[in-house]
PDB file of N, CA and C in Angstrom:
ATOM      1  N   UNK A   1     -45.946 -23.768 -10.321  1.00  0.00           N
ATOM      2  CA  UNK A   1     -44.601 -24.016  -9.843  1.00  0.00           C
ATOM      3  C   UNK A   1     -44.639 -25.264  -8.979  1.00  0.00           C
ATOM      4  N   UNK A   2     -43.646 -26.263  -9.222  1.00  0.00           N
ATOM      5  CA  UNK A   2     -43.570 -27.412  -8.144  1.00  0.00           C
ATOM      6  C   UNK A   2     -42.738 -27.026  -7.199  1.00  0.00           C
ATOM      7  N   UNK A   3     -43.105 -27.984  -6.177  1.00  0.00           N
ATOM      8  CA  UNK A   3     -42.405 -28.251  -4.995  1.00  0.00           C
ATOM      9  C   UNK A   3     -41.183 -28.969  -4.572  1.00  0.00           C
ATOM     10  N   UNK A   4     -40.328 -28.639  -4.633  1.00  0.00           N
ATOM     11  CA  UNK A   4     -39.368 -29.494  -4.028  1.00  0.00           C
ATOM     12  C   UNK A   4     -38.853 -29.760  -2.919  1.00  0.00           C
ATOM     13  N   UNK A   5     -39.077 -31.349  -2.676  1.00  0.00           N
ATOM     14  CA  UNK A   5     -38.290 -31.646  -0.576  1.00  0.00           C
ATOM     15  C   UNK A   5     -37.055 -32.021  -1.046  1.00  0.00           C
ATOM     16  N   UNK A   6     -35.920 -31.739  -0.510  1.00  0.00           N
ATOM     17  CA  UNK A   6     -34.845 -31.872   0.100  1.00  0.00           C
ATOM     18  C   UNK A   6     -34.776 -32.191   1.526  1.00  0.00           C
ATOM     19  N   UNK A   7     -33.577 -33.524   1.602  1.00  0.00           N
ATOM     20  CA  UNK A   7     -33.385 -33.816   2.863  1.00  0.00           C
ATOM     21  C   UNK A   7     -31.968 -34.013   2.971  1.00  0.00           C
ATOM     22  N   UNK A   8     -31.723 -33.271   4.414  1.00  0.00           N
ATOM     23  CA  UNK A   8     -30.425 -32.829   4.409  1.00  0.00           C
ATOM     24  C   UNK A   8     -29.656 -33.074   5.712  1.00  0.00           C
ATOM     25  N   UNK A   9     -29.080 -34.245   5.657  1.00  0.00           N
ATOM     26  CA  UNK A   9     -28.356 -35.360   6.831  1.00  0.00           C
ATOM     27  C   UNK A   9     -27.119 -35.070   6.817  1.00  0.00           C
ATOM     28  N   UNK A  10     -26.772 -35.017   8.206  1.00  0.00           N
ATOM     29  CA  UNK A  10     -24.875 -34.787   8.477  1.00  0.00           C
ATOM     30  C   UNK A  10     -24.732 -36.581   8.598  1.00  0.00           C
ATOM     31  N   UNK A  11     -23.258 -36.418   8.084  1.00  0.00           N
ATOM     32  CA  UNK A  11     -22.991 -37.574   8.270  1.00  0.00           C
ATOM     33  C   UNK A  11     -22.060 -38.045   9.181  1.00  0.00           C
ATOM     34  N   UNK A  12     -22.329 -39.454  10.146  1.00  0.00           N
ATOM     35  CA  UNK A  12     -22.251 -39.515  11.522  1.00  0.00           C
ATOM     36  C   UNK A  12     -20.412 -39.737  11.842  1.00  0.00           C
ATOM     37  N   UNK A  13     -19.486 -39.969  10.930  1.00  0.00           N
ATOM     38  CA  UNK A  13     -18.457 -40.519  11.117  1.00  0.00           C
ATOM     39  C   UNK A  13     -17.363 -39.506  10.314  1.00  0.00           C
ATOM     40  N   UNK A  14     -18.260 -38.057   9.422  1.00  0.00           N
ATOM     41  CA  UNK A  14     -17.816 -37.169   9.017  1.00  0.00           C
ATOM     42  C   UNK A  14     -18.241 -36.072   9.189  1.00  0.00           C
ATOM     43  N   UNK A  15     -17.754 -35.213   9.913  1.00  0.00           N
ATOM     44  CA  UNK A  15     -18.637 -33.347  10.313  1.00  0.00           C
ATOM     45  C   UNK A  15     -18.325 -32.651   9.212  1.00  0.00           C
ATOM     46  N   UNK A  16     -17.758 -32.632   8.816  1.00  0.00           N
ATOM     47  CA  UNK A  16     -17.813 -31.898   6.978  1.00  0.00           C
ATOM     48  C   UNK A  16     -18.244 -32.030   5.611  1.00  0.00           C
ATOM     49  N   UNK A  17     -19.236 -33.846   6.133  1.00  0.00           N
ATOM     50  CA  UNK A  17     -19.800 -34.123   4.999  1.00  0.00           C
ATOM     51  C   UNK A  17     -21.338 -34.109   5.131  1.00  0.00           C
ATOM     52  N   UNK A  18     -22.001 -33.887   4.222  1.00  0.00           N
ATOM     53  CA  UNK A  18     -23.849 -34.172   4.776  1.00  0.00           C
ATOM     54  C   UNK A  18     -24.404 -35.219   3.935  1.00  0.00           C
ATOM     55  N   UNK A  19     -25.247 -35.668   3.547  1.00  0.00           N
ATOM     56  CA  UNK A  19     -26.259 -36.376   2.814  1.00  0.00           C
ATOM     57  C   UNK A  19     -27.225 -35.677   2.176  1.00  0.00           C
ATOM     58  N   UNK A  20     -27.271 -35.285   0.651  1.00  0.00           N
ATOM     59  CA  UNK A  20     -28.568 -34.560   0.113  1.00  0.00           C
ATOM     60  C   UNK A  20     -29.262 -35.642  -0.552  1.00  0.00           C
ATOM     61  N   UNK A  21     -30.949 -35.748   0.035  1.00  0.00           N
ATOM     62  CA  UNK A  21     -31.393 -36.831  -1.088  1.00  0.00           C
ATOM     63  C   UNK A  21     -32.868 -35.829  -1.590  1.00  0.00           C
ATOM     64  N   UNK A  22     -33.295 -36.120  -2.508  1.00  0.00           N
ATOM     65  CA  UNK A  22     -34.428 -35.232  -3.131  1.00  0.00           C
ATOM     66  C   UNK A  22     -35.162 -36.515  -4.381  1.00  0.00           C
ATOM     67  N   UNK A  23     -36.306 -36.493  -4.600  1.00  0.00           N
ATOM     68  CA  UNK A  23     -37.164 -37.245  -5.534  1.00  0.00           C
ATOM     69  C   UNK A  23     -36.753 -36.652  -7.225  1.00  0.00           C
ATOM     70  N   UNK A  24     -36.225 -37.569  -7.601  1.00  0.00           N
ATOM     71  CA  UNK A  24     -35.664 -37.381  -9.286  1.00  0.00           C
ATOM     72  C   UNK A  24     -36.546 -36.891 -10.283  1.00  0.00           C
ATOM     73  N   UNK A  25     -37.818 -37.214  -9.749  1.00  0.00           N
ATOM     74  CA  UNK A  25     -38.986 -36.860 -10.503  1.00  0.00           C
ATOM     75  C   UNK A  25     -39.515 -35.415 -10.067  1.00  0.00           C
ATOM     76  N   UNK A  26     -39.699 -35.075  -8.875  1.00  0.00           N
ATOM     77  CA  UNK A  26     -40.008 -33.747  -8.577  1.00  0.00           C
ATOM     78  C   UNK A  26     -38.496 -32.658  -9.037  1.00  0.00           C
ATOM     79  N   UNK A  27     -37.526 -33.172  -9.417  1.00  0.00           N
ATOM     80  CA  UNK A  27     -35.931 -32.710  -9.212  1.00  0.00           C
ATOM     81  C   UNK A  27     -36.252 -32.071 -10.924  1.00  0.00           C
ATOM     82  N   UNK A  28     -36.752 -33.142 -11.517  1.00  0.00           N
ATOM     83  CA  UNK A  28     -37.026 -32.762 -13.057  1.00  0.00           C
ATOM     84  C   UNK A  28     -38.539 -31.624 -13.242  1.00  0.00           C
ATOM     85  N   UNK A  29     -39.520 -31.721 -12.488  1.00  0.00           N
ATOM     86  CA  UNK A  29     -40.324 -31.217 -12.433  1.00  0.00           C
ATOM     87  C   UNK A  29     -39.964 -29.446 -12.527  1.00  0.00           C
ATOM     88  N   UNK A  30     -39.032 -29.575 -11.013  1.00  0.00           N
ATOM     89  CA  UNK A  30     -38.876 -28.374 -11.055  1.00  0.00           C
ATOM     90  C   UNK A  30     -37.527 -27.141 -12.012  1.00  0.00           C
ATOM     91  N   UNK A  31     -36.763 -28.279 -12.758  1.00  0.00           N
ATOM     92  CA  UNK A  31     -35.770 -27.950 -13.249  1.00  0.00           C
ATOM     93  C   UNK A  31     -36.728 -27.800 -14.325  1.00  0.00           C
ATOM     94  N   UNK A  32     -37.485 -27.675 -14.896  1.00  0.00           N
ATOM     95  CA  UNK A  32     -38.484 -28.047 -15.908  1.00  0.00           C
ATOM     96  C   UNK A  32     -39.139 -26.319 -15.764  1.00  0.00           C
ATOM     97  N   UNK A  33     -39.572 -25.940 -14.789  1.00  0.00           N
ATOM     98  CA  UNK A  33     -40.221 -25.098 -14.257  1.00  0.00           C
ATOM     99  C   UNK A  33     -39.317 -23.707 -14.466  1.00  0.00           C
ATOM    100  N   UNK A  34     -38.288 -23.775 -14.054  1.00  0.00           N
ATOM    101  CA  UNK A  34     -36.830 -22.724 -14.142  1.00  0.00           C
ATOM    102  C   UNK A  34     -36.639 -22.398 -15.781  1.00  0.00           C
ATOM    103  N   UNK A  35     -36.636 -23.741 -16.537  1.00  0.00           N
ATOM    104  CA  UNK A  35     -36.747 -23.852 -17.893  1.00  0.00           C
ATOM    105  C   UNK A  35     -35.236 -24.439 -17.860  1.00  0.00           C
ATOM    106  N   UNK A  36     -34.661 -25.186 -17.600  1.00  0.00           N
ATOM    107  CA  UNK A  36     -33.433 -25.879 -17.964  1.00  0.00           C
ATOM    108  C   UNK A  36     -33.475 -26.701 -18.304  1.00  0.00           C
ATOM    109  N   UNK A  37     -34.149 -26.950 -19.239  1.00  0.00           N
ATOM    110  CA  UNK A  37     -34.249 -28.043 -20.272  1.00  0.00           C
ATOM    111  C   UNK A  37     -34.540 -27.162 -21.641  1.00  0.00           C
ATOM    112  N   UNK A  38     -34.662 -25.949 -21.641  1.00  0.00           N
ATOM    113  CA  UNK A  38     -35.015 -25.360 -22.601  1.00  0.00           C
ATOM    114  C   UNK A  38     -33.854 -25.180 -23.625  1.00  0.00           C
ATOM    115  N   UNK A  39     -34.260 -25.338 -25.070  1.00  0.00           N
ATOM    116  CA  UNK A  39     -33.005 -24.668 -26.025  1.00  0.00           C
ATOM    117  C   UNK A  39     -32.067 -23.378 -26.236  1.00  0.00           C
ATOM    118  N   UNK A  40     -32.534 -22.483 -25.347  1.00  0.00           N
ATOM    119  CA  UNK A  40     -31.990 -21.148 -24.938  1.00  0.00           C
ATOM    120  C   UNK A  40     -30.582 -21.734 -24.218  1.00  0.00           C
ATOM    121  N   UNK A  41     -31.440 -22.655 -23.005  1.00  0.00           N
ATOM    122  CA  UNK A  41     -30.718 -22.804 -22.019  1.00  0.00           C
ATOM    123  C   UNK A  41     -29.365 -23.369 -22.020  1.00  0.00           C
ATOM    124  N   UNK A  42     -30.004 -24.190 -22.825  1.00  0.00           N
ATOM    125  CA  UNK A  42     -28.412 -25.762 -23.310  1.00  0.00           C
ATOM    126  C   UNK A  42     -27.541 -25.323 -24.410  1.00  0.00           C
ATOM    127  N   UNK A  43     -27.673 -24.184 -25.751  1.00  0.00           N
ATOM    128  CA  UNK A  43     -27.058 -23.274 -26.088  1.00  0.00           C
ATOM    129  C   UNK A  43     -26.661 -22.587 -25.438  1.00  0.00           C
ATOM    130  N   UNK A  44     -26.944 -22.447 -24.041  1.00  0.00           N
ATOM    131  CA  UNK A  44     -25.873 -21.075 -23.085  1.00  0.00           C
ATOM    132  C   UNK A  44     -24.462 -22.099 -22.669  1.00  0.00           C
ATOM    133  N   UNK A  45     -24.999 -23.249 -22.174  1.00  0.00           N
ATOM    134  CA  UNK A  45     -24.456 -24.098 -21.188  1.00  0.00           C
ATOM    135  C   UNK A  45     -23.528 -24.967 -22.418  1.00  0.00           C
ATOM    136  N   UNK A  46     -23.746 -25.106 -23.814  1.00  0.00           N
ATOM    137  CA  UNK A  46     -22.595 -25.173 -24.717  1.00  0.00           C
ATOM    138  C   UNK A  46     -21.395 -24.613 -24.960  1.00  0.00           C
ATOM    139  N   UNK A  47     -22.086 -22.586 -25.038  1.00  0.00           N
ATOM    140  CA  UNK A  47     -21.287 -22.007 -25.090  1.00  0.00           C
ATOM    141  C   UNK A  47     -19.999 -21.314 -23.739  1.00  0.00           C
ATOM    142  N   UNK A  48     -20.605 -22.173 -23.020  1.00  0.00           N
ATOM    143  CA  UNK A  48     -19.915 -21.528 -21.698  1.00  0.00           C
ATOM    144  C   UNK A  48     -19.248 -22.687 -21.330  1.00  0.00           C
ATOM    145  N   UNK A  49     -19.314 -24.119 -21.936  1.00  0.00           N
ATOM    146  CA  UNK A  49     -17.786 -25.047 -22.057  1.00  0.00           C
ATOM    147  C   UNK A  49     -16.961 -24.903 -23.420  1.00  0.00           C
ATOM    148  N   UNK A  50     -17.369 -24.207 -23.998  1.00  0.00           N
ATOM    149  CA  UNK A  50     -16.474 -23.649 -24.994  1.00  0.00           C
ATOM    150  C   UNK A  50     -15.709 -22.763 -24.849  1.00  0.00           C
ATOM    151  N   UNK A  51     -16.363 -21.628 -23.735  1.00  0.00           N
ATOM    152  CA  UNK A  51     -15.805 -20.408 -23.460  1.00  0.00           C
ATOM    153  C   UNK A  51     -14.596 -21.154 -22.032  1.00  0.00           C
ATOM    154  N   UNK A  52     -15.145 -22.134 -21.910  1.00  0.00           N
ATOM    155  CA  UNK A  52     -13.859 -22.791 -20.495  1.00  0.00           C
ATOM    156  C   UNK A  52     -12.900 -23.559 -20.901  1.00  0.00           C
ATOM    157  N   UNK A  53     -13.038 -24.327 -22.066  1.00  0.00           N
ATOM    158  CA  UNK A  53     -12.270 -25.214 -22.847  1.00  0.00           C
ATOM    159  C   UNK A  53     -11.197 -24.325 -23.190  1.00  0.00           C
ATOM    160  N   UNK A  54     -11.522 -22.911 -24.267  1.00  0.00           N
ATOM    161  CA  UNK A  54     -10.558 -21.837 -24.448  1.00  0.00           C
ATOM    162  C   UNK A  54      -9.759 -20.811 -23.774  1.00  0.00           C
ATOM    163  N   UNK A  55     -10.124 -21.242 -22.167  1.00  0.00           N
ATOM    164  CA  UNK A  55      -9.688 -20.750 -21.855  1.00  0.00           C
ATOM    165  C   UNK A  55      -9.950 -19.270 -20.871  1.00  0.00           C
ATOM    166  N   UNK A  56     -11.148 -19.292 -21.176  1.00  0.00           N
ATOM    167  CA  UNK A  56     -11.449 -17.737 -21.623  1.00  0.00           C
ATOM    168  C   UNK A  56     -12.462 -17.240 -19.973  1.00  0.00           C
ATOM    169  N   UNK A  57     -11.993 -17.732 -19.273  1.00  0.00           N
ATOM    170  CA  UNK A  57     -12.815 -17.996 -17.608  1.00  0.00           C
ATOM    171  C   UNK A  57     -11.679 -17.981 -16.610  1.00  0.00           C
ATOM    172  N   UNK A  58     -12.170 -16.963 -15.710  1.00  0.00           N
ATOM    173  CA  UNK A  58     -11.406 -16.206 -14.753  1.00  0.00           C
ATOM    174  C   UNK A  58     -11.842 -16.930 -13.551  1.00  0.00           C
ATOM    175  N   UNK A  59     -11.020 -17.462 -12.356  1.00  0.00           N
ATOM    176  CA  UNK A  59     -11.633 -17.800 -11.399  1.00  0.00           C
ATOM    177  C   UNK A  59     -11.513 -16.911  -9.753  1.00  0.00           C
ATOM    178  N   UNK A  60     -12.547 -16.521  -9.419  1.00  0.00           N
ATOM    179  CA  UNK A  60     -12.794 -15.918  -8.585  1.00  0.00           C
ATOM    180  C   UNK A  60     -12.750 -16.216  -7.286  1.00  0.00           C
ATOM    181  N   UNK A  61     -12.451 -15.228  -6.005  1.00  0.00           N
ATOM    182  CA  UNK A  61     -12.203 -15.926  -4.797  1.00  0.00           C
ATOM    183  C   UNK A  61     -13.496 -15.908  -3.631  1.00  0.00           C
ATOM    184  N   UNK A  62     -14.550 -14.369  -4.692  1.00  0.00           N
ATOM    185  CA  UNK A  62     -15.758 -13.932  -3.926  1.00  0.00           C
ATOM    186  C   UNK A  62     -16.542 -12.990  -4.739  1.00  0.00           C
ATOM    187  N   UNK A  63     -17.584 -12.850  -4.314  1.00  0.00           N
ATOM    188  CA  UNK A  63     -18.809 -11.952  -4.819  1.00  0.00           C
ATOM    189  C   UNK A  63     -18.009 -10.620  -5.326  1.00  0.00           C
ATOM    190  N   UNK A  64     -17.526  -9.980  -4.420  1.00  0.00           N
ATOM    191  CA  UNK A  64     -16.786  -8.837  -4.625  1.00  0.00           C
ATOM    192  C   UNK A  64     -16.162  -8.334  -5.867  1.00  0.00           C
ATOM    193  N   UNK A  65     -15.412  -9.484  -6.299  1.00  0.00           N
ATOM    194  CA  UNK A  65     -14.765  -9.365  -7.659  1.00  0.00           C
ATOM    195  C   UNK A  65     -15.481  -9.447  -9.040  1.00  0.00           C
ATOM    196  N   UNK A  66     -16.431  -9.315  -8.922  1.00  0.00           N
ATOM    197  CA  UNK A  66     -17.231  -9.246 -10.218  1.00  0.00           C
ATOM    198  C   UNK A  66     -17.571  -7.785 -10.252  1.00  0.00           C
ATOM    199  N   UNK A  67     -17.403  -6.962  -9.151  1.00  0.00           N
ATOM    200  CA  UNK A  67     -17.814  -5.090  -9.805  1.00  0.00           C
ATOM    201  C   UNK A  67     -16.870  -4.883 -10.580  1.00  0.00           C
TER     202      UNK A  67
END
């Protein structure tokens, strides 16, 4: 399993915004690791803008509403 650093800066002229920066190469490493690059994966992530395109996606306000 890789490692990933994240660095995570408020930003000085906005309190509601931060700065995320992380290495693109360790970013792939570990997305690699999860398997999201896999063909399972990108067939899910097809069918679930198909399933949003149609319509067919409920939007939720919290955890709660999914029992």
């Amino acid at each position: 399993m890789s490692s990933l650093t994240i660095t995570i800066k408020p930003k000085i002229n906005n309190t509601r915004k931060v700065l995320v920066e992380m290495d693109a190469e360790k970013l792939e490493r570990f997305a690699a690791d999860f398997g999201f690059f896999s063909q399972e994966f990108l067939k899910s992530l097809e069918r679930a803008e198909k399933d949003y395109k149609k319509g067919r996606v409920q939007k939720i306000k919290n955890l709660k509403q999914l029992r």
